[in-house]
C-alpha atoms as a PDB file:
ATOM      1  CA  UNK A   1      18.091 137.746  96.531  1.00  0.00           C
ATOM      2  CA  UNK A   2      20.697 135.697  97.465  1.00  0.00           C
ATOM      3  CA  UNK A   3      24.412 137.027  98.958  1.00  0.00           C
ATOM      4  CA  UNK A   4      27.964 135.930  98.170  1.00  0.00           C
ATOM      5  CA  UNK A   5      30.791 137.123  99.528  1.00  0.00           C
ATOM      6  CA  UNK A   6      33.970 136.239  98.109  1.00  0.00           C
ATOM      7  CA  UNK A   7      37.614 136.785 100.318  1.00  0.00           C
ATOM      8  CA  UNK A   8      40.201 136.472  98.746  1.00  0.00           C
ATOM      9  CA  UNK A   9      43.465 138.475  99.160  1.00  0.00           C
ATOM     10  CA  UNK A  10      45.238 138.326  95.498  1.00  0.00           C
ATOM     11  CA  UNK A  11      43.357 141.348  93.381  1.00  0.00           C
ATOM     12  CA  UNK A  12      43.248 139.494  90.073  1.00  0.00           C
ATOM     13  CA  UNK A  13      41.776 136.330  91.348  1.00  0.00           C
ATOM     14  CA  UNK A  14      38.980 138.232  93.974  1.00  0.00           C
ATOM     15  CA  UNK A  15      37.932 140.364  90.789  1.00  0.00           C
ATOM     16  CA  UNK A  16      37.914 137.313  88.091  1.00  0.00           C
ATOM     17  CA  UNK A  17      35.852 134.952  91.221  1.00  0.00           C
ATOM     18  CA  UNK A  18      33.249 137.774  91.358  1.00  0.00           C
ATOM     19  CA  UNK A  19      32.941 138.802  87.536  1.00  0.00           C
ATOM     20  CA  UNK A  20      32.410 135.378  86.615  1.00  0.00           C
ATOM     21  CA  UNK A  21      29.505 135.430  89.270  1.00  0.00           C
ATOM     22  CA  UNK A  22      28.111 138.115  88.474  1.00  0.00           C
ATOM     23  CA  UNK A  23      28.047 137.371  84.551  1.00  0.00           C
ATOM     24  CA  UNK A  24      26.565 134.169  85.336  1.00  0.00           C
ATOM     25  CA  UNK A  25      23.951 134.489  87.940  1.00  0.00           C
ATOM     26  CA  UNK A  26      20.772 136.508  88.720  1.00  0.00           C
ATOM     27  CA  UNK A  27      19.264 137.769  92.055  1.00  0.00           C
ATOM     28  CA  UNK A  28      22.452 138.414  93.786  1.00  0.00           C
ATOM     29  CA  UNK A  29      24.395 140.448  95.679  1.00  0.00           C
ATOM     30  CA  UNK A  30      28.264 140.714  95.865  1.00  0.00           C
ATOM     31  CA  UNK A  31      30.770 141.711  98.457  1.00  0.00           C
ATOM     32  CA  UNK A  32      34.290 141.089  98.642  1.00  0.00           C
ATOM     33  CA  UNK A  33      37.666 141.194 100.878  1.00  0.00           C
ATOM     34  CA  UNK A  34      40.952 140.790 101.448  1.00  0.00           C
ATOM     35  CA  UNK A  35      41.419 139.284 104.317  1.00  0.00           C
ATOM     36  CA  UNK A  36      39.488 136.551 107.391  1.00  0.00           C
ATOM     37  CA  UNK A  37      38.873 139.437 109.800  1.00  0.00           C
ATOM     38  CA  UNK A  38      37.255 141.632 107.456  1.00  0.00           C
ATOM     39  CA  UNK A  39      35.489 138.654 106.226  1.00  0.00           C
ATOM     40  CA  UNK A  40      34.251 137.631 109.307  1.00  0.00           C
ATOM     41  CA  UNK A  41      32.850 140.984 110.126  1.00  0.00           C
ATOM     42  CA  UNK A  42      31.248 141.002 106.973  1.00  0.00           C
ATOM     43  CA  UNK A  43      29.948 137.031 107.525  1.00  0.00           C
ATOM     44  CA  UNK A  44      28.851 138.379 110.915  1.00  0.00           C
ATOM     45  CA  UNK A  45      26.950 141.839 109.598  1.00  0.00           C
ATOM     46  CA  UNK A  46      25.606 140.793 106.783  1.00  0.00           C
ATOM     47  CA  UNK A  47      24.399 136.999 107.062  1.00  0.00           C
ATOM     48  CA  UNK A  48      25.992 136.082 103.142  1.00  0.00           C
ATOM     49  CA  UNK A  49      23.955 132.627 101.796  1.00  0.00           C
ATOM     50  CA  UNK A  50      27.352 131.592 100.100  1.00  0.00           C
ATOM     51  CA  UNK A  51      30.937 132.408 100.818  1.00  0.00           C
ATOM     52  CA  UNK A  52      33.933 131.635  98.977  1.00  0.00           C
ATOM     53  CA  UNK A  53      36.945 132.286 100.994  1.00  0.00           C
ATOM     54  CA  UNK A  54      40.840 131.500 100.413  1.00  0.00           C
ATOM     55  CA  UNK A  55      42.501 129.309 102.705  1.00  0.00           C
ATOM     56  CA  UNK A  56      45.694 131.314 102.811  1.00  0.00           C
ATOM     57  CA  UNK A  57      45.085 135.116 103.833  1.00  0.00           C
ATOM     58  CA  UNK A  58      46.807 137.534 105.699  1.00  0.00           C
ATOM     59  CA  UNK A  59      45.356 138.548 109.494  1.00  0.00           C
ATOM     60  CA  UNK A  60      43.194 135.455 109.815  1.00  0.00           C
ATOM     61  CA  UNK A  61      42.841 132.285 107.093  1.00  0.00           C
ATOM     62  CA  UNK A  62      39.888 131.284 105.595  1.00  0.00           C
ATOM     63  CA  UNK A  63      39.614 128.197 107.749  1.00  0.00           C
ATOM     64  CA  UNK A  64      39.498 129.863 111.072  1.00  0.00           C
ATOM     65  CA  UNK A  65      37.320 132.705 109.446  1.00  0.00           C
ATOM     66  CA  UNK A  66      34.843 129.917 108.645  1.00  0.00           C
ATOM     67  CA  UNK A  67      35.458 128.225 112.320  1.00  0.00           C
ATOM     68  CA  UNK A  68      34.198 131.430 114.218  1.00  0.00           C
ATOM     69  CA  UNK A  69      31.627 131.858 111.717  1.00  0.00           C
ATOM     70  CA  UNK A  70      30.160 128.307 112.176  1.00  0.00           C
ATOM     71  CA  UNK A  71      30.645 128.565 116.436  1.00  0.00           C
ATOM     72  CA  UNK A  72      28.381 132.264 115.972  1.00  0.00           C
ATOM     73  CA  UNK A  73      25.523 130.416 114.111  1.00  0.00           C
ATOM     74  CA  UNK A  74      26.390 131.097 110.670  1.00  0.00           C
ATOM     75  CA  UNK A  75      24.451 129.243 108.076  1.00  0.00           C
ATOM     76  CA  UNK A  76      26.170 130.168 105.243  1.00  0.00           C
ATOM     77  CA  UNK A  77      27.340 127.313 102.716  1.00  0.00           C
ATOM     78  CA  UNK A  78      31.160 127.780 102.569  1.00  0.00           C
ATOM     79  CA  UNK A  79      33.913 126.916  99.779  1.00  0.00           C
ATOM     80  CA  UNK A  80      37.280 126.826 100.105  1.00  0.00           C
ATOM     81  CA  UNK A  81      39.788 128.018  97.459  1.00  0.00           C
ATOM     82  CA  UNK A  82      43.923 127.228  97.635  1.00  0.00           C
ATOM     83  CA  UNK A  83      46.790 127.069  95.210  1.00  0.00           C
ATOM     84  CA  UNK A  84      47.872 123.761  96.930  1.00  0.00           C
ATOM     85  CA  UNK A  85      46.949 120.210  96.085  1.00  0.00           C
ATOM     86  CA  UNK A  86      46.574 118.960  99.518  1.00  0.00           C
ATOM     87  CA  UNK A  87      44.635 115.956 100.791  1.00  0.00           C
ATOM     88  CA  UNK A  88      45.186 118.002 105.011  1.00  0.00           C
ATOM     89  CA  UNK A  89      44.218 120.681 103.541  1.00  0.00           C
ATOM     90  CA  UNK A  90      40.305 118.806 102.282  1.00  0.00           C
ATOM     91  CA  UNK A  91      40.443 116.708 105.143  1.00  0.00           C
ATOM     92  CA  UNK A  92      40.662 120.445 107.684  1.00  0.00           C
ATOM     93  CA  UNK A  93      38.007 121.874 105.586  1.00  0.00           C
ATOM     94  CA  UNK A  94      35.795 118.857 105.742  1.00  0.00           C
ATOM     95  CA  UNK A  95      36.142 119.135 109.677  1.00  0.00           C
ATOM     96  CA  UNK A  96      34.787 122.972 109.620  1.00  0.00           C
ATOM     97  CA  UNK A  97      31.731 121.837 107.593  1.00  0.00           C
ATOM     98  CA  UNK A  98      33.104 122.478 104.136  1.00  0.00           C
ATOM     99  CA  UNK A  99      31.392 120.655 101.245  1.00  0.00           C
ATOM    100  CA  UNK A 100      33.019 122.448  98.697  1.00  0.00           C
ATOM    101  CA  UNK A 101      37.088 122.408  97.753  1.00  0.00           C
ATOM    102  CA  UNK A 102      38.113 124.752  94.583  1.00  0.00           C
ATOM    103  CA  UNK A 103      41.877 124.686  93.134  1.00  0.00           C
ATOM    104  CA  UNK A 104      43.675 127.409  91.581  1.00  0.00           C
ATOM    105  CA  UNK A 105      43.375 128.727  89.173  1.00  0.00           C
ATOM    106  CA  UNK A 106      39.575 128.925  89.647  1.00  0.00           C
ATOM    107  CA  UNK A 107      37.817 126.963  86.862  1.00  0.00           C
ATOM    108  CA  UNK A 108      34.739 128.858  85.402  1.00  0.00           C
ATOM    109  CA  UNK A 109      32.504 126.011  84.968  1.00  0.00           C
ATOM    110  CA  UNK A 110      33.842 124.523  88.346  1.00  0.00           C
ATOM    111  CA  UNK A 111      33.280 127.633  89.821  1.00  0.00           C
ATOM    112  CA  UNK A 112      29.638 128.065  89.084  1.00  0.00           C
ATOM    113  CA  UNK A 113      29.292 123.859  89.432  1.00  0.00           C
ATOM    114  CA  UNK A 114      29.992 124.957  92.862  1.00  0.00           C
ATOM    115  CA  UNK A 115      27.977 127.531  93.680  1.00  0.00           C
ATOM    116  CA  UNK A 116      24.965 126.126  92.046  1.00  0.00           C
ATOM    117  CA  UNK A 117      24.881 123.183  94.556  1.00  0.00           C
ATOM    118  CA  UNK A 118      25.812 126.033  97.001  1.00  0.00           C
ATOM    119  CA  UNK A 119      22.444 128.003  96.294  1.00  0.00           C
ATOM    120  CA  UNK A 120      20.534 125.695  93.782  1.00  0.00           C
ATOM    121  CA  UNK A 121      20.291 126.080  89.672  1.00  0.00           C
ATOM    122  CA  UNK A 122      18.107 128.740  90.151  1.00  0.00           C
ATOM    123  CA  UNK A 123      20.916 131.629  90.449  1.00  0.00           C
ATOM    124  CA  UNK A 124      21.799 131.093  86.856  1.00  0.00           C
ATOM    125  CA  UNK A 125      20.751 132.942  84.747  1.00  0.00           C
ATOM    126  CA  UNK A 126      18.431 131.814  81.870  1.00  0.00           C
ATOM    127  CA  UNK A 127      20.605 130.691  79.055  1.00  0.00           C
ATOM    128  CA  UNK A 128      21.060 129.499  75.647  1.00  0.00           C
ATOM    129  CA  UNK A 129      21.084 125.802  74.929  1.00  0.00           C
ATOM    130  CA  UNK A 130      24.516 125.775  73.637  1.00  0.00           C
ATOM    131  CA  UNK A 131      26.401 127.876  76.844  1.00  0.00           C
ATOM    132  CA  UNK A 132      24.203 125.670  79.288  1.00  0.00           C
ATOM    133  CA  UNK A 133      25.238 122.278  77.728  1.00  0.00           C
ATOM    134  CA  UNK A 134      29.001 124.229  77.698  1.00  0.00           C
ATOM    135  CA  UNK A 135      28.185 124.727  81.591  1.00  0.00           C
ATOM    136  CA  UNK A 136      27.365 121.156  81.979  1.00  0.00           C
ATOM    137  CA  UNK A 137      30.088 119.589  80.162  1.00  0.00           C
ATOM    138  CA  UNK A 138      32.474 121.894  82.399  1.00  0.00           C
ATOM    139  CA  UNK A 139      30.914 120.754  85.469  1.00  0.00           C
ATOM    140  CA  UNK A 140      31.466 116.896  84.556  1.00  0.00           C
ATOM    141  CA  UNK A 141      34.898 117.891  83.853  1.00  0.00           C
ATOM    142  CA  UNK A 142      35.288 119.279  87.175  1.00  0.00           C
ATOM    143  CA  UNK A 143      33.749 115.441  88.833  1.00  0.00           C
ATOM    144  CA  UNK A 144      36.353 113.992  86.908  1.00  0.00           C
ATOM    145  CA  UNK A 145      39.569 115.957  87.957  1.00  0.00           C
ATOM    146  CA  UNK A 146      38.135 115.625  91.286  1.00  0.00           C
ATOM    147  CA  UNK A 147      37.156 111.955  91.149  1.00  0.00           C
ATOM    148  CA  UNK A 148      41.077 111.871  89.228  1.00  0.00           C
ATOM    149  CA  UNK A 149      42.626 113.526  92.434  1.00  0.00           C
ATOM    150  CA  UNK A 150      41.138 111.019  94.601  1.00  0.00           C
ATOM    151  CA  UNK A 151      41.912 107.789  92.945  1.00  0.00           C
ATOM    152  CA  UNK A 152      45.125 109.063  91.274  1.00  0.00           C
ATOM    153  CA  UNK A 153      47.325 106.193  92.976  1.00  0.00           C
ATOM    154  CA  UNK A 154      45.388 103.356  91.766  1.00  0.00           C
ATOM    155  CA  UNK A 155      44.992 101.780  87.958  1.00  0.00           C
ATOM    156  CA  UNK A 156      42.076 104.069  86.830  1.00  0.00           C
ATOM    157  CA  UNK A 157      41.639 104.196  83.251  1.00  0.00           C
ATOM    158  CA  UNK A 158      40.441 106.997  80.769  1.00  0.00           C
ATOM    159  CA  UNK A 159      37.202 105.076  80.685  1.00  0.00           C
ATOM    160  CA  UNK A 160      36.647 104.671  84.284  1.00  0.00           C
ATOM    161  CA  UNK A 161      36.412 108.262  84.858  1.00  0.00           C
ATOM    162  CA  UNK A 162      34.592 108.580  81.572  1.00  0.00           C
ATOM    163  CA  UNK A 163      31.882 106.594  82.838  1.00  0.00           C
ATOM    164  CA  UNK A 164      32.096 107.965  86.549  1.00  0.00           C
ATOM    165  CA  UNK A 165      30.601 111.074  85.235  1.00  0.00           C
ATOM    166  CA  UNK A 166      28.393 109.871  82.700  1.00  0.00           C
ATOM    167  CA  UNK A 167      29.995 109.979  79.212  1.00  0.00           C
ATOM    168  CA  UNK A 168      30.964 108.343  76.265  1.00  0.00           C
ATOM    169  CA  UNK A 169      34.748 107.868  76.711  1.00  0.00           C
ATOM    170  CA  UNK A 170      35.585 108.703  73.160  1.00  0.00           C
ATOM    171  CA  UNK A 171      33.820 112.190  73.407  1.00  0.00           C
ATOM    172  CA  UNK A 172      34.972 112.843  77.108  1.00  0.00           C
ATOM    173  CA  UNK A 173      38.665 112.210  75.849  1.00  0.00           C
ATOM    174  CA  UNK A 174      37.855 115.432  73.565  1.00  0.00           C
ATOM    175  CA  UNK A 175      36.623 117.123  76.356  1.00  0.00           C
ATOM    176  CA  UNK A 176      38.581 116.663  78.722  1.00  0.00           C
ATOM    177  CA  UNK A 177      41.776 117.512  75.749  1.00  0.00           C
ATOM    178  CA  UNK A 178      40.336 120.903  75.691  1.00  0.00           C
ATOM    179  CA  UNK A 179      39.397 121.735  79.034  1.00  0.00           C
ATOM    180  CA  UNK A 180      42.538 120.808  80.683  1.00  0.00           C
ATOM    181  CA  UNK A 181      45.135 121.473  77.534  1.00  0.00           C
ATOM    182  CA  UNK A 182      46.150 117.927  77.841  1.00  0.00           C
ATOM    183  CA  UNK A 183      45.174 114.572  77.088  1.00  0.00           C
ATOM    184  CA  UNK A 184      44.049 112.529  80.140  1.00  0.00           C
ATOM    185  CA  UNK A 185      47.130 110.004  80.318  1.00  0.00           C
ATOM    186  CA  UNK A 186      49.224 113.130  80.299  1.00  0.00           C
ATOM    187  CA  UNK A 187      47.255 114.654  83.483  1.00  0.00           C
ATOM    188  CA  UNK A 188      46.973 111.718  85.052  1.00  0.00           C
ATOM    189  CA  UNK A 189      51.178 111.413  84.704  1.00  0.00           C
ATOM    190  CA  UNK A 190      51.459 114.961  85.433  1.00  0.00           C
ATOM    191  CA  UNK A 191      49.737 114.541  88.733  1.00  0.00           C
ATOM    192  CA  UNK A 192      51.530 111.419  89.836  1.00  0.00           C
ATOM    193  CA  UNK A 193      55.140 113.025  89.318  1.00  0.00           C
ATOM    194  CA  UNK A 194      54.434 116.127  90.898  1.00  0.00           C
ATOM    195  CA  UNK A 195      52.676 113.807  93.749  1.00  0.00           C
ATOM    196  CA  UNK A 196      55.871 112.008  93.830  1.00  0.00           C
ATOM    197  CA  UNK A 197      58.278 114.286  93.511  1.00  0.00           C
ATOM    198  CA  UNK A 198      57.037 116.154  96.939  1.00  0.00           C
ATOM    199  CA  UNK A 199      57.392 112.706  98.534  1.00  0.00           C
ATOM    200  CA  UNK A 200      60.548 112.202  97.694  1.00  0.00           C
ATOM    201  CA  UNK A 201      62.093 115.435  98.906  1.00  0.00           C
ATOM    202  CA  UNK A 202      59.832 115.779 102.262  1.00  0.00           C
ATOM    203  CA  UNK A 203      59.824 112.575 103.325  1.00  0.00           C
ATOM    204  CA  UNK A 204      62.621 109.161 103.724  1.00  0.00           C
ATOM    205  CA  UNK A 205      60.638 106.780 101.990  1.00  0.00           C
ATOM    206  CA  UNK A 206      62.672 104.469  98.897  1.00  0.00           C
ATOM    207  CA  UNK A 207      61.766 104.864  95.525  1.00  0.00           C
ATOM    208  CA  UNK A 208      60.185 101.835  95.620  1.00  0.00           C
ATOM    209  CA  UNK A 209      57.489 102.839  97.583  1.00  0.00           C
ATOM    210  CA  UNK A 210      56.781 106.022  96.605  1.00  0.00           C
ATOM    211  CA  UNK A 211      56.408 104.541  93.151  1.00  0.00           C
ATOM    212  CA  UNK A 212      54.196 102.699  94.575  1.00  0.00           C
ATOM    213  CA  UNK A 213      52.081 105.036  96.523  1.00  0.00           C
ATOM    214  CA  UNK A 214      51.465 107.508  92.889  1.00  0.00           C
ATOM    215  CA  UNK A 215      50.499 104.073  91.442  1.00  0.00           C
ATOM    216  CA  UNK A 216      53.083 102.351  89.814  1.00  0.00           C
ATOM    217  CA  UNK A 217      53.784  98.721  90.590  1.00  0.00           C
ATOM    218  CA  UNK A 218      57.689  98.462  88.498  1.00  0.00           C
ATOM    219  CA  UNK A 219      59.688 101.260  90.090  1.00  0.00           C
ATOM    220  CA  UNK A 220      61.763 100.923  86.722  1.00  0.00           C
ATOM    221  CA  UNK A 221      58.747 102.375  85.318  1.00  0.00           C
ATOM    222  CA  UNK A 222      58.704 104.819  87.390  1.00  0.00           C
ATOM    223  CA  UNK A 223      62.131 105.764  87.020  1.00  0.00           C
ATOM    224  CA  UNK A 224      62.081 106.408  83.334  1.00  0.00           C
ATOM    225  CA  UNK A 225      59.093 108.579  83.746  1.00  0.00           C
ATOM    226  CA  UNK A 226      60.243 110.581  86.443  1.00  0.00           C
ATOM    227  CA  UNK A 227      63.734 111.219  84.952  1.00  0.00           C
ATOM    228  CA  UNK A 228      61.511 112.205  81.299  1.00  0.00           C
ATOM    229  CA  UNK A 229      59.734 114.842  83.600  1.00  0.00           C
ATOM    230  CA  UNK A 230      62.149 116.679  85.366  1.00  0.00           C
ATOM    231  CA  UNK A 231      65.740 115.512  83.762  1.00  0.00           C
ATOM    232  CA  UNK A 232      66.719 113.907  86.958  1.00  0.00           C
ATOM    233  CA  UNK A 233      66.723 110.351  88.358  1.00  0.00           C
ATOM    234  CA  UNK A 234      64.069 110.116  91.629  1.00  0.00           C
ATOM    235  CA  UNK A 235      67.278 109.534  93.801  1.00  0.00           C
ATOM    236  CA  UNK A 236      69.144 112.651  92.382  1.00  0.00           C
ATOM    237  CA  UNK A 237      65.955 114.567  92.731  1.00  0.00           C
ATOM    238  CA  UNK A 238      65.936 114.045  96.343  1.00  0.00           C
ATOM    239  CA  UNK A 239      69.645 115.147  96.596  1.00  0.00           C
ATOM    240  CA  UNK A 240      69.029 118.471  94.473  1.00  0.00           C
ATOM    241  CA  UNK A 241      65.820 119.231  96.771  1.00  0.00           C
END
């Protein structure tokens, strides 16, 4: 039987992480906390095949949690969750041995994507042809917000990522529609302006070339869609931060 243990300090999320596991998978067992200490005891005690562990949490964070558990001899395959959208916060991860990087709020089909390369396809539970092609439709939607986040500053088109994960582009465009609530030009913008937009009020650079840098080559461009998003010009944006 395999173990998961699941610490995360918001209630709502800990309880939806592990009812969607348990609903979904056979053969395993299911602890949770609130916080890296009590996690690490737990990592420590009872030798968990999979843990899914917040980044942010009070006491101790999930990434020193998995640290110490990695320097005692833990085998455990680890995934990080966070509410933040942060290449240092993949790249840190990546550095304590963690293959696996889930955004909130937690995807279901991500989610068990995740732990099924975690423990193998044989957790899940036998089921019906129509939820398991549902399952693996949801995982190639996952790839491709991942494989979105990655490449989000260069000229990648809807069929691109259609074909990075193996689909016709007209049906993926449905997909993806009504997994993410929004068509994949719109997420794609989405992403870039929000990118942007933290640019712009943490760091100096011009416009110019944080157009640039979320993938626009005409900073006019840029302008127009940035001012559509949030009502402001880029350089009035930065004032108001």
């Amino acid at each position: 039987m395999k173990k998961i243990l699941v610490c995360e300090d918001e209630v709502l999320i800990r309880r939806g992480v592990c009812k969607i596991i348990a609903d979904a998978c056979r053969d395993v067992q299911i602890r949770e906390c609130s916080d890296g200490q009590e996690g690490y005891r737990i990592l420590t005690m009872w030798e968990p095949h999979a843990v899914i562990a917040d980044i942010r949490m009070p006491v101790m964070d999930g990434l020193t949690m998995i640290e110490k558990a990695r320097a005692g001899g833990s085998e455990a395959g680890f995934a990080v969750l966070s509410a933040y959208r942060d290449f240092e916060y993949a790249r840190t991860a990546i550095r304590c041995g963690v293959k696996e990087y889930l955004v909130k709020p937690v995807n279901r089909f991500e989610l068990l994507d995740c732990l099924a390369r975690l423990l193998g396809e044989e957790i899940l539970k036998n089921a019906e042809p129509e939820a398991k092609k549902e399952q693996e439709e949801g995982g190639s939607i996952g790839r491709a917000l991942r494989y979105i986040e990655n490449h989000f500053y260069q000229n990648i088109s809807l069929e691109e990522v259609s074909r990075q994960v193996g689909m016709n582009t007209a049906y993926f465009s449905t997909l993806f529609k009504k997994q993410t609530g929004k068509k994949y030009i719109e997420y794609l913008t989405d992403l870039r302006m929000e990118k942007a937009r933290r640019l712009l009020r943490n760091t100096d650079l011009k416009v110019s070339a944080v157009a640039e840098m979320v993938g626009y080559s005409s900073t006019k461009h840029f302008a127009r869609i940035y001012k559509e998003k949030y009502g402001v010009t880029p350089n009035s944006g930065r004032e108001n931060a």
